[in-house]
Protein backbone atom coordinates (compact mmCIF):
# COMPACT_ATOMS: atom_id res chain seq x y z
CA UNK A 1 173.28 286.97 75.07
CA UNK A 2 172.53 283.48 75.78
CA UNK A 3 173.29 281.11 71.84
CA UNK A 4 170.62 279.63 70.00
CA UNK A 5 170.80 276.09 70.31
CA UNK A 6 166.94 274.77 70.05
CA UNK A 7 164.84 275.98 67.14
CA UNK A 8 161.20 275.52 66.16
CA UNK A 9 159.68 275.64 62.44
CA UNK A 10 156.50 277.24 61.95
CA UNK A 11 155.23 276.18 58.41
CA UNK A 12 151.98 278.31 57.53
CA UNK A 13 149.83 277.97 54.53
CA UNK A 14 146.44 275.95 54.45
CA UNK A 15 147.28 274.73 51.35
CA UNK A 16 149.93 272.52 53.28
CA UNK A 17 147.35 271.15 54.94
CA UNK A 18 145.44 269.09 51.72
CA UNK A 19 146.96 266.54 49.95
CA UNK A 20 148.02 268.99 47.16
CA UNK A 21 151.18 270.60 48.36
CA UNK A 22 153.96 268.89 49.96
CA UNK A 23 155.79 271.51 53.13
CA UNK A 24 159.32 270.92 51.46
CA UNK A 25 160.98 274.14 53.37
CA UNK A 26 161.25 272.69 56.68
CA UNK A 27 163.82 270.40 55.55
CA UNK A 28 165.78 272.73 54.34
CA UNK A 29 165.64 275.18 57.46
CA UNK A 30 166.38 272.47 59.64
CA UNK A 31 169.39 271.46 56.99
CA UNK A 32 170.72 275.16 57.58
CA UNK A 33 169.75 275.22 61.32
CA UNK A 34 172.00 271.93 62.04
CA UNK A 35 175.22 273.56 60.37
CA UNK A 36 175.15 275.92 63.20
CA UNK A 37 174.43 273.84 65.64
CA UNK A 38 171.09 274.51 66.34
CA UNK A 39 169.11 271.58 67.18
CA UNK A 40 165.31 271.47 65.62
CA UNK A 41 162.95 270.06 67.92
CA UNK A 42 159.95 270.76 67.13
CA UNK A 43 157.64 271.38 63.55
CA UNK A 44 154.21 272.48 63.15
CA UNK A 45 152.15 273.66 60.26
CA UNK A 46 149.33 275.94 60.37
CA UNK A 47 146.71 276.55 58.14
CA UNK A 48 145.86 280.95 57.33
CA UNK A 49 144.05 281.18 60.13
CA UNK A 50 144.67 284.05 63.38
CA UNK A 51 143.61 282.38 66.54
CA UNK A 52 145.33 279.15 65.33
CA UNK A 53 148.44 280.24 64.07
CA UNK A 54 148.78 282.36 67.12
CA UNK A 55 148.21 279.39 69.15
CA UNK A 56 150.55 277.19 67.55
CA UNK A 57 153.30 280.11 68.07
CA UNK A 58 152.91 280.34 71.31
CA UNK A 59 153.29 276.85 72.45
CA UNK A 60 156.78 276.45 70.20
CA UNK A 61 157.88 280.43 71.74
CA UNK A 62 157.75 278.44 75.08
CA UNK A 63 159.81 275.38 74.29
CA UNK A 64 163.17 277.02 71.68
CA UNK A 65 164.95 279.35 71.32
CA UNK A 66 164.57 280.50 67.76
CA UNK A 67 161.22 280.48 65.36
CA UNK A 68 161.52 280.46 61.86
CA UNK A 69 158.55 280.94 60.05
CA UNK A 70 157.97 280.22 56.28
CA UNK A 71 154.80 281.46 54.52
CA UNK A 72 152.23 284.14 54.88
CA UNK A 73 154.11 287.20 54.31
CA UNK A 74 152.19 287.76 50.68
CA UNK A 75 149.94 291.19 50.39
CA UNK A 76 146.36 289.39 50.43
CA UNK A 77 143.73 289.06 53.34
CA UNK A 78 144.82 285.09 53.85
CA UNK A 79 148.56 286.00 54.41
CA UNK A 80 148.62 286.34 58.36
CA UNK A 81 151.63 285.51 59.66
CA UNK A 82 153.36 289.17 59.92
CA UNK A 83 149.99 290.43 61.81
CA UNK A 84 150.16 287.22 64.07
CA UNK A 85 153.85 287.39 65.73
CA UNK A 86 153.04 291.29 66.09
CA UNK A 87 150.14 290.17 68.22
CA UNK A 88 152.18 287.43 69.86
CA UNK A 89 154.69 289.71 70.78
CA UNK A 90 152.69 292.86 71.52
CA UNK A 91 154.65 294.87 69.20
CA UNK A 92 152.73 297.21 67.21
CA UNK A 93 153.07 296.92 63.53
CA UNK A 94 154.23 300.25 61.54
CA UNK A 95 154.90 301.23 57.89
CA UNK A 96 158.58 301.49 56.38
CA UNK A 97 158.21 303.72 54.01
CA UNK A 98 161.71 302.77 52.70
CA UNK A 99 160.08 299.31 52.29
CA UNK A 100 156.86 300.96 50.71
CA UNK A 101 159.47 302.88 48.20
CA UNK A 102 161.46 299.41 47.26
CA UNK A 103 157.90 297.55 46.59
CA UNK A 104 156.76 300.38 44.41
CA UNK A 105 160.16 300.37 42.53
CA UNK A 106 160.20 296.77 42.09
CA UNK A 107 156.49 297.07 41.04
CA UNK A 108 157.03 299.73 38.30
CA UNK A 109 160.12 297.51 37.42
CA UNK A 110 158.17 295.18 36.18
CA UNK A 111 156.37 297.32 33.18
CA UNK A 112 152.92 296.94 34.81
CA UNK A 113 150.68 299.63 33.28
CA UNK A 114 149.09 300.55 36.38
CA UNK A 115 150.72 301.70 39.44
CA UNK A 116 151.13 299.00 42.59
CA UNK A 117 147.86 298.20 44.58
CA UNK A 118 148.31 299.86 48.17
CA UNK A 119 147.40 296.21 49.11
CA UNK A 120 150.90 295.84 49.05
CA UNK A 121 151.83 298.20 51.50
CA UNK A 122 151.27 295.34 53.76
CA UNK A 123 154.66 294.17 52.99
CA UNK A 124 156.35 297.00 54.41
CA UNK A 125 155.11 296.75 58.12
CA UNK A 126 157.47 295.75 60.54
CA UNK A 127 156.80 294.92 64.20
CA UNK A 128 158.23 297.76 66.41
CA UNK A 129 162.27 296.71 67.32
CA UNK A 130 162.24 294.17 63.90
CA UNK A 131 164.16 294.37 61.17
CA UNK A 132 163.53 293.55 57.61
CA UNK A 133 165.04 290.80 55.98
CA UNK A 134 165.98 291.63 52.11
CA UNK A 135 164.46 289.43 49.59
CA UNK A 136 166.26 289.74 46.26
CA UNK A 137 164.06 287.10 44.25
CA UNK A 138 160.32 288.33 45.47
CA UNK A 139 158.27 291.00 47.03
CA UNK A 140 158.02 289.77 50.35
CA UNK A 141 160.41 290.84 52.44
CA UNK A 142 161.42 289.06 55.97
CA UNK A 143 161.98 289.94 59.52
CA UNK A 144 164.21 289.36 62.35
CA UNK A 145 162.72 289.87 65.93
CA UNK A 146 164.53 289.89 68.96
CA UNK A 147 162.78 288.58 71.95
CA UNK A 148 165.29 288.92 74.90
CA UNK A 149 167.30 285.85 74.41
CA UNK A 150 165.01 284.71 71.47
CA UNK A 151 165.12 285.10 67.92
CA UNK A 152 161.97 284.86 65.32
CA UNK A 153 162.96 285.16 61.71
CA UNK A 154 159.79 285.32 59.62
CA UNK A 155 160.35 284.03 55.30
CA UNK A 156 158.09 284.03 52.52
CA UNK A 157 157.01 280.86 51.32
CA UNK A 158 158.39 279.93 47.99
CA UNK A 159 161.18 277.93 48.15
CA UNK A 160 163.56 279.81 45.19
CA UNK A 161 162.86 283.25 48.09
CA UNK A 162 163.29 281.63 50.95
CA UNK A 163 166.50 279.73 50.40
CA UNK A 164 168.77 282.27 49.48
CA UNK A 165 167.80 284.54 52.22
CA UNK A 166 168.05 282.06 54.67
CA UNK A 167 171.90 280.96 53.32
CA UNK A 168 172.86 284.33 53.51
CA UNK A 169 171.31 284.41 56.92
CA UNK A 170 173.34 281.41 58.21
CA UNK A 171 176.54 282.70 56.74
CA UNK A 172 176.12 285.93 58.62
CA UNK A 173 173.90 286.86 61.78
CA UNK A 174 172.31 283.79 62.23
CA UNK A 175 176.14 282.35 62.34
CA UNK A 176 176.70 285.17 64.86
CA UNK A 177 173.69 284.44 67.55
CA UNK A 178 174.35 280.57 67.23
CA UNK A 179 175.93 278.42 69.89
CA UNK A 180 179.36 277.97 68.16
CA UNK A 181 179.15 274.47 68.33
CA UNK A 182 178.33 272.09 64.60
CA UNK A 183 175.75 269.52 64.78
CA UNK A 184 176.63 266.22 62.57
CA UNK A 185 174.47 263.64 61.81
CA UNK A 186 174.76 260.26 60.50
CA UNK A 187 172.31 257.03 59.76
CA UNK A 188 173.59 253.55 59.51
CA UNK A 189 171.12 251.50 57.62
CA UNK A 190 170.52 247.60 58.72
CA UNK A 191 168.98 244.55 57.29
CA UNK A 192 168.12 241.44 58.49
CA UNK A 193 166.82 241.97 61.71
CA UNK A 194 164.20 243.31 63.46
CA UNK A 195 163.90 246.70 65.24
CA UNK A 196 163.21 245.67 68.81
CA UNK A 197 165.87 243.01 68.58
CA UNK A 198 168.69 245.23 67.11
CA UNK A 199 167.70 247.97 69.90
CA UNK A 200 168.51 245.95 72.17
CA UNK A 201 171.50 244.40 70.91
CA UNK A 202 172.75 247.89 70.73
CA UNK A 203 171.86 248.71 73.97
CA UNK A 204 175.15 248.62 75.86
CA UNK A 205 176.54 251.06 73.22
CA UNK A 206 173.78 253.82 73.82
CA UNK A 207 175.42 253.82 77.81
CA UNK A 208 179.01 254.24 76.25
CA UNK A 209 178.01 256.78 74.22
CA UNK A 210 175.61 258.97 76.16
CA UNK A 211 178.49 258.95 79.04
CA UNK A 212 181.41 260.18 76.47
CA UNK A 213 183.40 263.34 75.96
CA UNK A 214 181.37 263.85 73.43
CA UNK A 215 178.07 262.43 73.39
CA UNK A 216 176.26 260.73 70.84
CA UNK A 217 172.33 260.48 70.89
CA UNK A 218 171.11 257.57 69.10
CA UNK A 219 167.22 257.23 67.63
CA UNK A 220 166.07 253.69 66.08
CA UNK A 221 163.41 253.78 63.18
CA UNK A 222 161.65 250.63 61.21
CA UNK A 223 161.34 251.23 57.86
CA UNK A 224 159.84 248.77 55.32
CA UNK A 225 162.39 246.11 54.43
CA UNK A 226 165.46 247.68 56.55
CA UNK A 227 166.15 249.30 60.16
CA UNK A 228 167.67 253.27 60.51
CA UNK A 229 169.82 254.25 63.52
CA UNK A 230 169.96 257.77 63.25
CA UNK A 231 173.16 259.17 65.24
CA UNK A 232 173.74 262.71 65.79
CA UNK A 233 176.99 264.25 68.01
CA UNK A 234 177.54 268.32 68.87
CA UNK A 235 181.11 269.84 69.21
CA UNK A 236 182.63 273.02 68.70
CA UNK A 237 184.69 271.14 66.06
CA UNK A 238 182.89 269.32 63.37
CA UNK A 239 186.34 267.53 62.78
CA UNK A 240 185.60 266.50 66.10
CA UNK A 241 181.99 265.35 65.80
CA UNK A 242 182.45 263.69 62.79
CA UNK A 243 185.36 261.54 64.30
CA UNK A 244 182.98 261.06 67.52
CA UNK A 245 180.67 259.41 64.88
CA UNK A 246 182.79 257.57 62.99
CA UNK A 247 183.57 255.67 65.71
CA UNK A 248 180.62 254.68 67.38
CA UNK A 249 179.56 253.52 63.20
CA UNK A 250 182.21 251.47 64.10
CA UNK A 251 181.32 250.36 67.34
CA UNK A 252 177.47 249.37 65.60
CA UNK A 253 179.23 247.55 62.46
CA UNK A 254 181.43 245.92 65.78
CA UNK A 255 178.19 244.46 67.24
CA UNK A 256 175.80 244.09 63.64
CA UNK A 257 178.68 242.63 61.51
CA UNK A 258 176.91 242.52 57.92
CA UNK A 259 173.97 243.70 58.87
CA UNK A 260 174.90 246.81 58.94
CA UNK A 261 174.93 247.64 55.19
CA UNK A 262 175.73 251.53 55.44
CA UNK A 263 177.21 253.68 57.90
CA UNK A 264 176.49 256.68 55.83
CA UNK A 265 172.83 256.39 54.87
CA UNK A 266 173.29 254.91 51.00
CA UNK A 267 170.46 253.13 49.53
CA UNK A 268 170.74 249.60 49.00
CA UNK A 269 171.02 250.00 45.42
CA UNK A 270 173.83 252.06 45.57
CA UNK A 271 175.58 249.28 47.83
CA UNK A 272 175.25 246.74 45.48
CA UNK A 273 176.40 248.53 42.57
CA UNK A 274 179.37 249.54 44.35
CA UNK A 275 179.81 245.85 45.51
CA UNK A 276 179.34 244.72 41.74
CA UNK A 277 182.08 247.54 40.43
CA UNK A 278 184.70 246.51 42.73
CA UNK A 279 184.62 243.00 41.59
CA UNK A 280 184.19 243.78 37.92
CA UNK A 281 181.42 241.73 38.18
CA UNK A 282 177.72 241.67 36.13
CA UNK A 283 174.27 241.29 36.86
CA UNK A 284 171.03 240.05 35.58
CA UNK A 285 167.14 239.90 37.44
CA UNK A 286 164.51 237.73 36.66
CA UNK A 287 161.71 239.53 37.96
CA UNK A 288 158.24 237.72 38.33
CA UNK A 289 155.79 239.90 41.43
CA UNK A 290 158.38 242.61 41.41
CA UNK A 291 157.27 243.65 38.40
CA UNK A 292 160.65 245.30 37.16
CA UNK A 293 161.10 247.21 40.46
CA UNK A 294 164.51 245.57 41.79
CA UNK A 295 165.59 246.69 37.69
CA UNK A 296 164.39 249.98 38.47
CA UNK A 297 165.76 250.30 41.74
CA UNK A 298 169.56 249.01 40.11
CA UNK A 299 168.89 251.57 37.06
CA UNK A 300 168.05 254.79 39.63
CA UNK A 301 172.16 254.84 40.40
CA UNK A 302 174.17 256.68 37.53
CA UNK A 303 176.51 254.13 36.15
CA UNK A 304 174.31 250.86 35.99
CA UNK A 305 175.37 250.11 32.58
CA UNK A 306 178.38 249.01 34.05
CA UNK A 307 176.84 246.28 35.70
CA UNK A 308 173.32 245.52 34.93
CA UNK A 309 173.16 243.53 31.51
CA UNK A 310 169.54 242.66 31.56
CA UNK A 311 166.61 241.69 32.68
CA UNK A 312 163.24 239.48 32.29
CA UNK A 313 159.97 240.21 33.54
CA UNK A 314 158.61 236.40 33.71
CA UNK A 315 154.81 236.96 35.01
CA UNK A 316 153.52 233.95 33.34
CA UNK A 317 154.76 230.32 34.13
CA UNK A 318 154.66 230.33 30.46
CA UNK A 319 157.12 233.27 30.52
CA UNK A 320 159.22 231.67 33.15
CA UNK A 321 159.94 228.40 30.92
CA UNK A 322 160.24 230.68 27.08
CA UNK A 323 163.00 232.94 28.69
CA UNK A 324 164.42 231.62 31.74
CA UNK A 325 164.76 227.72 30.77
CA UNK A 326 162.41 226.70 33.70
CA UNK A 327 161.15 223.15 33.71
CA UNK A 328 157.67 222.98 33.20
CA UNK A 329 157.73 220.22 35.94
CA UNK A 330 159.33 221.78 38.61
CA UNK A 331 156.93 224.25 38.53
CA UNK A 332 153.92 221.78 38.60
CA UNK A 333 155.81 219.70 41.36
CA UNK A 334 156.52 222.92 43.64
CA UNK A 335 154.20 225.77 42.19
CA UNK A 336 155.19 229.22 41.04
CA UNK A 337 156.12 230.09 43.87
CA UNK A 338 158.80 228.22 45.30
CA UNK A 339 162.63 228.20 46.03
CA UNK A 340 163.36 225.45 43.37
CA UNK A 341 161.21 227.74 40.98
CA UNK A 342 163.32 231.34 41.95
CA UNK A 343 166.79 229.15 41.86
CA UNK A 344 165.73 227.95 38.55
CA UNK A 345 164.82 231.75 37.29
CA UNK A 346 168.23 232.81 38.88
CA UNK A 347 170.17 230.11 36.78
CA UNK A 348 168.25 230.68 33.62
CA UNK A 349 168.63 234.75 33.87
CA UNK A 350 172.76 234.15 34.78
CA UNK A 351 173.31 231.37 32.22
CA UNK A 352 171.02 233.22 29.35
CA UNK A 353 172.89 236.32 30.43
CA UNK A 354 176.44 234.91 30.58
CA UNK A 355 176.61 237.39 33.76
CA UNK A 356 178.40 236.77 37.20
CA UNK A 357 174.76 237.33 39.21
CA UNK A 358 171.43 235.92 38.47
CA UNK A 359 168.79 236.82 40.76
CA UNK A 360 165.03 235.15 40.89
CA UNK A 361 161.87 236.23 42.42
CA UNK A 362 158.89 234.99 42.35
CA UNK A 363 156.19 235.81 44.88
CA UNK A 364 152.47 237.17 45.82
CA UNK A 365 152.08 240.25 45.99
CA UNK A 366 148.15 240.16 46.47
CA UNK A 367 145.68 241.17 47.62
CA UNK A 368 144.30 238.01 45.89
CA UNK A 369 146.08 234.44 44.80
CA UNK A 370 146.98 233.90 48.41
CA UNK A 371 146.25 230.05 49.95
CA UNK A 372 147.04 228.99 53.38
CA UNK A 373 150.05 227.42 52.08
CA UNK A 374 151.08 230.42 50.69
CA UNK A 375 149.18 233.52 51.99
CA UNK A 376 149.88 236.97 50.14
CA UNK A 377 153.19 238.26 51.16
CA UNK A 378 154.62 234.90 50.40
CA UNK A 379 158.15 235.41 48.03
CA UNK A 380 160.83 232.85 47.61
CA UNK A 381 163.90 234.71 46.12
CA UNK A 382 167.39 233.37 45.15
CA UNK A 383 171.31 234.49 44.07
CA UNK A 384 173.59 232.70 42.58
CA UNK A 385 177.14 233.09 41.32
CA UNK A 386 179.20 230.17 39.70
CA UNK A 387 180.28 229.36 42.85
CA UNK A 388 177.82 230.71 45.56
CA UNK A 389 174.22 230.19 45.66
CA UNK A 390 171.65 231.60 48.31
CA UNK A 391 167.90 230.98 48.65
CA UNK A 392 164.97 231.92 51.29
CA UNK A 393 161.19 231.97 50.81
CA UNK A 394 159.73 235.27 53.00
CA UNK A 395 156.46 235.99 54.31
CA UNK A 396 155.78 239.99 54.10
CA UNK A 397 152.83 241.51 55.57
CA UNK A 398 151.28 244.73 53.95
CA UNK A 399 149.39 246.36 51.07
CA UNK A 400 151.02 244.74 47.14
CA UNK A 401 152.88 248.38 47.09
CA UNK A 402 154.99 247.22 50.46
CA UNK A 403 155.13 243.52 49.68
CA UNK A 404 156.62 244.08 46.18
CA UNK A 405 159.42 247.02 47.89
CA UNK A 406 160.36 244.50 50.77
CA UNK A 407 160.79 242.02 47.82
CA UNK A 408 163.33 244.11 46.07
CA UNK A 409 164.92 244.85 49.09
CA UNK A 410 165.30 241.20 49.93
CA UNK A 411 166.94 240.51 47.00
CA UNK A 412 169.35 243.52 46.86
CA UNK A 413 170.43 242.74 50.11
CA UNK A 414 170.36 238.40 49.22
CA UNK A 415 172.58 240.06 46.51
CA UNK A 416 174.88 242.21 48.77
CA UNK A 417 175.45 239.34 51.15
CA UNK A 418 176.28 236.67 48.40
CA UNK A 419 178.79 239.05 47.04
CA UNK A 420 180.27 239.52 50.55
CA UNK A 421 180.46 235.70 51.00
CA UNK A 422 181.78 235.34 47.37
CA UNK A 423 184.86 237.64 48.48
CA UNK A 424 186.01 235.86 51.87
């Protein structure tokens, strides 16, 4: 029987089709799906309706080889998967009346005064040649249908059913019908440049690597305030893989230098908190159109207190001069926004502070205060260490949510730079 190495994900529930209710379990099915090897390459979601749902199964049974479906295996009119991929398949649906016995024992289980609705008994047909699928946390059983060389494996929607039926899955048949070969990921995360640019910079190395032993596929991504190459490698061996990618992280880190600021997909944050540990050094962040967010950001990773002292939230030019120390004059002479104004809040935070970093920002985050000097999006951030200093003004483009997150991650990484400088 040929292995499963291309899988589909079905997602069915209208619900997950309103702004209300997030589809959550087709991460974690692809999650599973990659430890064996098995590719995902296609997602859909589908609202509870027949002729849709049927048509959205039939386009992914042409292109994989395994469907997993999650959702719509519930006793009521709206739960249609099960009737569906009977359809689908032409495989008549009948009763399993040891099913039928386990509802109505997990029913009476339960100390419900009345007996179980015979609604239910809808949980207990099974397409002819299907099996069911135990569910130890919910009524809804699930199926496994052979199709030839194809597998569909239907799952109830909530996640606390569906995930330990689908683990035990993986560690057993699934593991058995799968092409023997792991699937390893990795992302390296780069600042600094732009996407087109680094693409092609990193051209030559998407040759060298598609034309390997082992090959490595490579997919580029723009996010706001950073750039994710997204590298993925297949080998019977996931020793083997994971060595395949460690290299060619090394080959991009060869060609990005710096840039590159992970080669295992840690947030910025997390970089420069690492940074900061190794060098027993300390931190403070003046904080003007940031609101507190690059503070925030440094307070997500567990272990901050060991060094972020403080920080100042300095809206106000009035604010800027009580607590930072900033000259009233500079910032009449070169406005609010300026690099003199965010060196000054970096000095005042560091020396106030008696810390090794002090970071400035000051900035518009809009959508008003912009002037054609300084349009919205304008920031001017600085670092500074006793003996290092770094400054830049920026011009983001985007709603104030975007601006104010490229701002923090302009600084982080102003910050992550200044302490690799600092250490040469």
């Amino acid at each position: 029987m040929k292995p499963l190495s291309r899988g589909g994900i079905i997602a069915v529930g209208s619900e997950l089709l309103t702004p209300l209710r997030v589809d959550t379990n087709s991460l974690f099915i692809t999650e599973q799906l990659n430890l064996l090897g098995i590719e995902v390459v296609m997602k859909a979601v589908a609202g509870d309706d027949r002729d849709m749902l049927a048509h959205v199964f039939r386009a992914v049974l042409e292109r994989v080889d395994i469907v997993v479906f999650s959702g719509g295996l519930g006793p009521t009119d709206d739960d249609v998967t099960r009737e569906v991929v009977a359809n689908v398949l032409q495989r008549p649906l009948r009763e399993d009346e040891r099913l039928t016995t386990m509802l109505r024992e997990r029913f009476n289980a339960r100390g419900f005064p009345m007996p179980m609705p015979e609604i239910n008994r809808r949980q207990a047909m099974v397409p002819d040649g299907g099996r069911p699928i135990e569910n130890t946390r919910g009524s809804a059983p699930g199926l496994w249908i052979e199709r030839g060389d194809q597998l569909v494996v239907l799952l109830p929607g909530p996640p606390r059913e569906l995930r330990p039926m689908l683990t035990t899955l993986v560690a057993g048949d699934l593991r058995a019908r799968a092409a023997a070969a792991a699937l390893v990921r990795r992302i390296i995360k780069i600042a600094g440049r732009f996407e087109s640019e680094t693409d092609q910079t990193l051209q030559p190395l998407y040759g060298k690597w598609a034309a390997a032993d082992v090959p490595v596929a490579a997919t580029i991504l723009s996010a706001p305030g950073h750039i994710e190459l997204h590298l993925s490698a297949r080998h019977a061996s996931r020793d083997i893989a994971e060595q395949t990618l460690e290299a060619a992280a090394n080959d991009v880190v060869g060609v990005l230098g710096a840039d590159a600021y992970s080669t295992h997909g840690a947030l910025l944050e997390r970089v420069v908190g690492d940074l900061l540990v190794e060098r027993g050094l300390t931190i403070g962040v003046a904080e003007s159109c940031t609101g507190g967010l690059i503070t925030s950001r440094l307070t997500d990773i567990p272990g901050s207190s060991r060094y972020l002292d403080r920080s100042v939230v300095s809206y106000s030019n009035e604010a800027k001069t009580d607590l930072l120390g900033v000259p009233p004059e500079l910032i009449a002479e070169h406005g609010a926004v300026s690099e003199p104004v965010a060196l000054a809040m970096a000095d005042g935070i560091r020396s106030h502070a008696g810390v090794s970093v002090g970071v400035g920002v000051t900035g518009i985050a809009g959508p008003g205060g912009g002037t054609p000097d300084k349009p919205v999006g304008t920031v001017a951030i600085a670092a500074m260490t006793a003996a290092t200093t770094r400054s830049r003004v920026f011009r983001f483009t985007g709603e104030r949510e975007t601006v104010k997150f490229q701002a923090s991650q302009a600084a982080l990484d102003m910050v992550r730079r200044l302490l690799l400088e600092s250490s040469q």
